[in-house]
PDB file of N, CA and C in Angstrom:
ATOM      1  N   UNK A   1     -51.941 -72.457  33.943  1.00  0.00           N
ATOM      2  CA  UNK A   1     -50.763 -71.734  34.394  1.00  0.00           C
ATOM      3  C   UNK A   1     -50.401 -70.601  33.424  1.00  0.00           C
ATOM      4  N   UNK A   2     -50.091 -70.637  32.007  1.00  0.00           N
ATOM      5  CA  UNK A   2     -50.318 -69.732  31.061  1.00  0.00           C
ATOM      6  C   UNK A   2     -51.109 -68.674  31.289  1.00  0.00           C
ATOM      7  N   UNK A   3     -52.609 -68.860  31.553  1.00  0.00           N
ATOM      8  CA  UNK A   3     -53.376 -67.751  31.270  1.00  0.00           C
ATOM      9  C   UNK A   3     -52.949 -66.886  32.626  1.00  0.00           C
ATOM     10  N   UNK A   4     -52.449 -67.413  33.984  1.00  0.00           N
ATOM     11  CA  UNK A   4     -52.232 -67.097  34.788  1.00  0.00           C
ATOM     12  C   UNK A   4     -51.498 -65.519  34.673  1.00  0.00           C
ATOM     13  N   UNK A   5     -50.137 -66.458  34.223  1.00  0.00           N
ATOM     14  CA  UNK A   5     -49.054 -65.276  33.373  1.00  0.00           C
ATOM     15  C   UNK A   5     -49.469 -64.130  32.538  1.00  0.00           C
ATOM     16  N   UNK A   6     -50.018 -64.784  31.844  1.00  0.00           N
ATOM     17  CA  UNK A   6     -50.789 -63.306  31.183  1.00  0.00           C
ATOM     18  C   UNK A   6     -51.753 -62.304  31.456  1.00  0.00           C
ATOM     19  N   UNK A   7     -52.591 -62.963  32.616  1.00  0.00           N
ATOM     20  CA  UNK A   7     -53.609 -62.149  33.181  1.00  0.00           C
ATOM     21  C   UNK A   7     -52.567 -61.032  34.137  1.00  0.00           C
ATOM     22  N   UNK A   8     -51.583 -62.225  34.973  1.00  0.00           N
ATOM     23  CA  UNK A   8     -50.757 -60.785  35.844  1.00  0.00           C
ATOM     24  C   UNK A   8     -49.602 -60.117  34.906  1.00  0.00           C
ATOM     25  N   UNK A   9     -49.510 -60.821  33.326  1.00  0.00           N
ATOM     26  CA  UNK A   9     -48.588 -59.455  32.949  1.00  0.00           C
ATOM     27  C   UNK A   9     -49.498 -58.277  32.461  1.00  0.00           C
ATOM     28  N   UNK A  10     -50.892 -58.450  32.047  1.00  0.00           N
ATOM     29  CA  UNK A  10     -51.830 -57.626  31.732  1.00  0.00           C
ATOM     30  C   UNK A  10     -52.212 -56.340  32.838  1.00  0.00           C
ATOM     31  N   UNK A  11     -52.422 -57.251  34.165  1.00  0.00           N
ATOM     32  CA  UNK A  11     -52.766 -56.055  35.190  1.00  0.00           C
ATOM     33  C   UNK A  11     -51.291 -55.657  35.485  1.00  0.00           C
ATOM     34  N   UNK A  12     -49.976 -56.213  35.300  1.00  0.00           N
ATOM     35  CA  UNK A  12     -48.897 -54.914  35.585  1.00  0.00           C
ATOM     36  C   UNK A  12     -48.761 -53.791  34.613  1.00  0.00           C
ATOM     37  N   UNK A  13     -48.983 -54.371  33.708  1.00  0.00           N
ATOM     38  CA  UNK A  13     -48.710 -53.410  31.849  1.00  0.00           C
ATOM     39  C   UNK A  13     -49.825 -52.262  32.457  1.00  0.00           C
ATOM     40  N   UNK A  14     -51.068 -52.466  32.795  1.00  0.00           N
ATOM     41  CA  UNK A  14     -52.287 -51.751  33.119  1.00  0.00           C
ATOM     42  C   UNK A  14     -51.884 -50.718  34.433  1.00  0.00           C
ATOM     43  N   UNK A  15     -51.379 -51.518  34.961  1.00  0.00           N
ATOM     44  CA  UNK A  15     -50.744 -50.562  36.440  1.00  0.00           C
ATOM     45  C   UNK A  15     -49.932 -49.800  36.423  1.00  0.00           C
ATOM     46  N   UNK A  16     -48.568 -50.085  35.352  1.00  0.00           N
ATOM     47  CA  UNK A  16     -47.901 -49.505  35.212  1.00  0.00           C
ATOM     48  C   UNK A  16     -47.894 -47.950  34.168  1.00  0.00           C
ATOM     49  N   UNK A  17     -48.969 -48.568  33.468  1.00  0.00           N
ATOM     50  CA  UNK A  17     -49.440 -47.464  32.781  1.00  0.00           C
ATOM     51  C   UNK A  17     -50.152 -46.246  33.443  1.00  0.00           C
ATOM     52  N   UNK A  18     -50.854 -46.725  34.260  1.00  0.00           N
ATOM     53  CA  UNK A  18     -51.759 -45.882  35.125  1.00  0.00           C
ATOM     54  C   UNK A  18     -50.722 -45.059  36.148  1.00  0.00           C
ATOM     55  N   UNK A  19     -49.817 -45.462  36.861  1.00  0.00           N
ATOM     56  CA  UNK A  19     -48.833 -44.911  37.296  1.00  0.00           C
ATOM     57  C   UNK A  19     -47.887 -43.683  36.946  1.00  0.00           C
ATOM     58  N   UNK A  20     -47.786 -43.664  35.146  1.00  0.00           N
ATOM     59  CA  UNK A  20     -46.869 -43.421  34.541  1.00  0.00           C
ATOM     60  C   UNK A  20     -47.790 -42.460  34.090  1.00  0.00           C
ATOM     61  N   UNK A  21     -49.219 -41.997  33.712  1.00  0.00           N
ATOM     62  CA  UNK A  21     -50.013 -41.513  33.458  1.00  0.00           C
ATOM     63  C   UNK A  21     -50.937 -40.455  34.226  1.00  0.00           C
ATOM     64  N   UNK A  22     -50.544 -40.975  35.836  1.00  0.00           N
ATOM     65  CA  UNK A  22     -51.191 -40.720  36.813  1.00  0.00           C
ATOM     66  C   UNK A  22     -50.835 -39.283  37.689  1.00  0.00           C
ATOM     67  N   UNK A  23     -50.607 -38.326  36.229  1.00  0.00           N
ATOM     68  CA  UNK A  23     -50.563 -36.760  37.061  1.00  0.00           C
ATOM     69  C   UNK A  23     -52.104 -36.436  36.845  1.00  0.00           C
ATOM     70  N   UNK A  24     -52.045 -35.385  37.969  1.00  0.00           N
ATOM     71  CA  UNK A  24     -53.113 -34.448  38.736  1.00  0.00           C
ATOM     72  C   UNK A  24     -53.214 -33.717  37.094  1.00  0.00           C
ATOM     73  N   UNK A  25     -54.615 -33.373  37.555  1.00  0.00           N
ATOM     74  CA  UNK A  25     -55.181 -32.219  36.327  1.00  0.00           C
ATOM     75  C   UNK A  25     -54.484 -31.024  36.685  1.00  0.00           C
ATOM     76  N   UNK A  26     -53.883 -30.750  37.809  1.00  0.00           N
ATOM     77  CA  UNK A  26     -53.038 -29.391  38.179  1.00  0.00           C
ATOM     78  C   UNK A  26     -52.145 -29.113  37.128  1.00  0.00           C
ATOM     79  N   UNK A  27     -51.007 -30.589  37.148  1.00  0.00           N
ATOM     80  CA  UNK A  27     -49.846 -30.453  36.331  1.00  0.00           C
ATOM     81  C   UNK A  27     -50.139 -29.597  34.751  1.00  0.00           C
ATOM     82  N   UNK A  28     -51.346 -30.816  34.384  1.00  0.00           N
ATOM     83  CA  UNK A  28     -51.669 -30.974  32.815  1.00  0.00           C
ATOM     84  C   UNK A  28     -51.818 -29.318  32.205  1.00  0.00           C
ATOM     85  N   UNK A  29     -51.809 -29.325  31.097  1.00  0.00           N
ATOM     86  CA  UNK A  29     -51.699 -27.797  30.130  1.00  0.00           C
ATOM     87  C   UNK A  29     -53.240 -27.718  29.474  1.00  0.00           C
ATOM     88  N   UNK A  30     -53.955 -26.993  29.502  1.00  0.00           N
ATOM     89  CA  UNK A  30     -55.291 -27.291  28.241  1.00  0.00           C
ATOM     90  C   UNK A  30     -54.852 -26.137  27.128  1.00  0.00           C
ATOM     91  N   UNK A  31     -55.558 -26.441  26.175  1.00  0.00           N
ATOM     92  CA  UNK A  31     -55.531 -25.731  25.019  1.00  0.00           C
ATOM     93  C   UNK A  31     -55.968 -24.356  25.334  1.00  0.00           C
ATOM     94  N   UNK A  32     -54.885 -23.125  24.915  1.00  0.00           N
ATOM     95  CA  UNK A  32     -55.179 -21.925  25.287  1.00  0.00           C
ATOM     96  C   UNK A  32     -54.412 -21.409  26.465  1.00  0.00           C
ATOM     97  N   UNK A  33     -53.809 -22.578  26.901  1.00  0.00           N
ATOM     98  CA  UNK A  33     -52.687 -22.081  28.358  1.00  0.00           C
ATOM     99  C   UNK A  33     -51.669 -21.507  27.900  1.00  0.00           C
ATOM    100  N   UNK A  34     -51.091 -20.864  28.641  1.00  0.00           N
ATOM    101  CA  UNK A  34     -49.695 -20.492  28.167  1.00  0.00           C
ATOM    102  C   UNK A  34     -48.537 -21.225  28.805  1.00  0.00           C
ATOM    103  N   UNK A  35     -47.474 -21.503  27.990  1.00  0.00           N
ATOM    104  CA  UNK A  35     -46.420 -22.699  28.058  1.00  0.00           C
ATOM    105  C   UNK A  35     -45.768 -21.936  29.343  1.00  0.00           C
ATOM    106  N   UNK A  36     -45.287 -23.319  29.942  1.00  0.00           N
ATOM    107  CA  UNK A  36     -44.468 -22.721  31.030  1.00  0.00           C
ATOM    108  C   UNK A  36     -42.573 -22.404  30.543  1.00  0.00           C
ATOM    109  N   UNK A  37     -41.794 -21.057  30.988  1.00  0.00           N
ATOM    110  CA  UNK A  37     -40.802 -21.287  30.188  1.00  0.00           C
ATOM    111  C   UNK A  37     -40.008 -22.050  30.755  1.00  0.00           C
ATOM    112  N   UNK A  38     -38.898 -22.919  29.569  1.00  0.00           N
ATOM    113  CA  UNK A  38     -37.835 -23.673  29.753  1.00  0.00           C
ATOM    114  C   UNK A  38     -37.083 -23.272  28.827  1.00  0.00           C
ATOM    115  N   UNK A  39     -35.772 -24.270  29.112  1.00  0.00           N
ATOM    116  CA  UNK A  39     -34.514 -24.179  28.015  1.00  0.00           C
ATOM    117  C   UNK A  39     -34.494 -25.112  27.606  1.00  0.00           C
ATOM    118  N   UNK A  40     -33.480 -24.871  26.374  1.00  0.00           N
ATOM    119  CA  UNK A  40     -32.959 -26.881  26.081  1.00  0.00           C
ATOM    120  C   UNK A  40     -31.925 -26.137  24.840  1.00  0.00           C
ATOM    121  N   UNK A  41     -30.834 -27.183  24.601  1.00  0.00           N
ATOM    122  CA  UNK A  41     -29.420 -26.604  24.431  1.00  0.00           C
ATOM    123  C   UNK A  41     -29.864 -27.183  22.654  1.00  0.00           C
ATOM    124  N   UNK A  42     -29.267 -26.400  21.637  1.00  0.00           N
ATOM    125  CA  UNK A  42     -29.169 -26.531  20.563  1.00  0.00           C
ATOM    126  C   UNK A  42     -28.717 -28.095  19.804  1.00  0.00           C
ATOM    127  N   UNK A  43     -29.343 -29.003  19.161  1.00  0.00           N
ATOM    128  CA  UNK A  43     -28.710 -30.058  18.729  1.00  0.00           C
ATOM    129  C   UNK A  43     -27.152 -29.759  18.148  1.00  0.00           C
ATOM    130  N   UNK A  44     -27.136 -29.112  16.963  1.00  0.00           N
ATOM    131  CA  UNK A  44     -25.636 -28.633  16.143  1.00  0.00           C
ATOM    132  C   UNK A  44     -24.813 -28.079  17.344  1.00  0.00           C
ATOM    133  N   UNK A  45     -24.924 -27.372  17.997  1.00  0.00           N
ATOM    134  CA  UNK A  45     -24.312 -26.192  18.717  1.00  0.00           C
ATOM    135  C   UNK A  45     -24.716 -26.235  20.482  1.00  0.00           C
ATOM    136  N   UNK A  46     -23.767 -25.658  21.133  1.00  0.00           N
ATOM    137  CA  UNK A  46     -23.660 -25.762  22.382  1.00  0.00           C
ATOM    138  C   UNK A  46     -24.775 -24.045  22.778  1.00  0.00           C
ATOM    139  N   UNK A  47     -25.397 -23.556  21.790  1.00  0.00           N
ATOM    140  CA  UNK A  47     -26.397 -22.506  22.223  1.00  0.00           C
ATOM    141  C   UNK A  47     -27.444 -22.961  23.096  1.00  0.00           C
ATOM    142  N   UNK A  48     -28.018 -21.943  24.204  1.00  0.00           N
ATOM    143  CA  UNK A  48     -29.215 -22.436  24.905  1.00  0.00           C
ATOM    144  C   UNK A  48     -30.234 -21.584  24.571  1.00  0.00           C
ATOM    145  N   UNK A  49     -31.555 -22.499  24.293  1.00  0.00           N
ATOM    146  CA  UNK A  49     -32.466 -21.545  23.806  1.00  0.00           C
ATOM    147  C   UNK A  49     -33.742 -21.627  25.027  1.00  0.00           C
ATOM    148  N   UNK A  50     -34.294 -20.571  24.932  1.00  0.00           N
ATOM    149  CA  UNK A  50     -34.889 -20.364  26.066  1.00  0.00           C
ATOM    150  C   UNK A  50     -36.443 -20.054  25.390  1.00  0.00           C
ATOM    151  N   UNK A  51     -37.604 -20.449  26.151  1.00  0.00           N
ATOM    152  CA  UNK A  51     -39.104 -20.447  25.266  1.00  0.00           C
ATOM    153  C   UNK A  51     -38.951 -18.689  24.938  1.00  0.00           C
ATOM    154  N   UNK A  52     -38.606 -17.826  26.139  1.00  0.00           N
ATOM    155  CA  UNK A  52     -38.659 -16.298  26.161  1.00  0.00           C
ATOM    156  C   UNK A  52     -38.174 -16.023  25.124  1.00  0.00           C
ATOM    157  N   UNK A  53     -37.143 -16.469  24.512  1.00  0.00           N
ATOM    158  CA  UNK A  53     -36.005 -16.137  23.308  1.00  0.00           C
ATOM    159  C   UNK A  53     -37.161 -15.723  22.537  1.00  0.00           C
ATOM    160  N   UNK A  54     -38.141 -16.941  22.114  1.00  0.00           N
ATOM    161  CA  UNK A  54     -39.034 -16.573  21.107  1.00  0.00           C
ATOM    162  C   UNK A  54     -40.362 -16.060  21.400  1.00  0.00           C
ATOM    163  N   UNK A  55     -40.454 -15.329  22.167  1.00  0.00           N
ATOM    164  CA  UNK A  55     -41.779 -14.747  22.408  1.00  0.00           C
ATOM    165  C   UNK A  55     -42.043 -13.427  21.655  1.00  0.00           C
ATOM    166  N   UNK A  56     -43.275 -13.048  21.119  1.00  0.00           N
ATOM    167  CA  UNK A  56     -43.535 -12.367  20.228  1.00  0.00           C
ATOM    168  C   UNK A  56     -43.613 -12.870  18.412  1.00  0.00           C
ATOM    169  N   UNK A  57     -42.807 -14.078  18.912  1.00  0.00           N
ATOM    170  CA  UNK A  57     -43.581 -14.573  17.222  1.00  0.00           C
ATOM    171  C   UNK A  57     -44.761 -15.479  17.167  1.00  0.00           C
ATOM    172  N   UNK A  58     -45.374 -15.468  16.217  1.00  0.00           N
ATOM    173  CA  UNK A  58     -46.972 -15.592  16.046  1.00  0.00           C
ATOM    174  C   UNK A  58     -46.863 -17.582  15.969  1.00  0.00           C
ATOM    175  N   UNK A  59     -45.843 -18.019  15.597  1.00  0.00           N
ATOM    176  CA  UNK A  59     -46.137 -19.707  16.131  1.00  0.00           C
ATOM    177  C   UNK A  59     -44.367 -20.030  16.062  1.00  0.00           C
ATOM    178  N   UNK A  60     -44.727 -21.338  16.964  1.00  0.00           N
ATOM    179  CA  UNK A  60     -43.270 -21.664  17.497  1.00  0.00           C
ATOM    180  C   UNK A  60     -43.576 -23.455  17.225  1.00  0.00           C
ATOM    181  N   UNK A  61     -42.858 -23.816  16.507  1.00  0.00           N
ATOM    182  CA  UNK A  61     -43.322 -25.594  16.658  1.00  0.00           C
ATOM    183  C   UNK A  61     -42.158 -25.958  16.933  1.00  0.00           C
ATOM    184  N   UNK A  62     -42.234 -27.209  18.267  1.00  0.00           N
ATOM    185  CA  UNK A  62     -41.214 -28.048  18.882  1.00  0.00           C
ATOM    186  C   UNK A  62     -41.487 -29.177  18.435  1.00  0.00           C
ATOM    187  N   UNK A  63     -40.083 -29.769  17.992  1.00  0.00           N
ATOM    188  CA  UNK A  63     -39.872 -31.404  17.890  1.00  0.00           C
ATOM    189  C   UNK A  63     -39.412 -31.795  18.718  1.00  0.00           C
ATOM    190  N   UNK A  64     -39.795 -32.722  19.099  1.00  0.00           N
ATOM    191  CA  UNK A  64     -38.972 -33.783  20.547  1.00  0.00           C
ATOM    192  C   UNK A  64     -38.888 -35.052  19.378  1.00  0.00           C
ATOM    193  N   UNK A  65     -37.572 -35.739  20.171  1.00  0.00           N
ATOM    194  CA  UNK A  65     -37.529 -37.232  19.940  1.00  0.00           C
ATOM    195  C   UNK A  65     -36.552 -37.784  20.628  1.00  0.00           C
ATOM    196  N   UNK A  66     -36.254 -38.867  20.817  1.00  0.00           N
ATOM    197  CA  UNK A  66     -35.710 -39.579  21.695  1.00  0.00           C
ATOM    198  C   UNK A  66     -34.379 -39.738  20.861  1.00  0.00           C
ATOM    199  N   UNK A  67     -33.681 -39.528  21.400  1.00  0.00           N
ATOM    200  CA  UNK A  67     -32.094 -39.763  21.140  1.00  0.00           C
ATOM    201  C   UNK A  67     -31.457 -40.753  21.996  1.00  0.00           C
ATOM    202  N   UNK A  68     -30.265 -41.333  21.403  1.00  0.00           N
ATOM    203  CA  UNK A  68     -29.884 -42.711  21.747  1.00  0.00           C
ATOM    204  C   UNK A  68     -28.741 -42.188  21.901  1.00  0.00           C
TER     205      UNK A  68
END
């Protein structure tokens, strides 16, 4: 009965992954694409920054992280 459980929490973990994973090569970006533009609002400050804002400088590095 055990291994039971674990075999079907294995193929949901597996399914669910595949699901969650499961965009088209359309969506995906390859190396050398150019970013699609977006915004996203300043952590400190209510400013919106836009990818265009910074176009023309020679590198741009984004941090993401999950906020609580």
């Amino acid at each position: 009965m055990k291994k039971t459980i674990y075999y079907t929490a294995i193929i949901l973990l597996l399914g669910a992954s595949w699901i969650v994973t499961g965009r088209t090569a359309k969506d995906r970006l390859n190396v050398g694409d150019t970013a699609p533009d977006f915004s996203l609002r300043a952590v400190n400050s209510k400013k919106i920054y836009s990818l265009n804002d910074f176009k023309g400088n020679k590198i741009l590095i984004l941090h993401f992280w999950k906020g609580g």
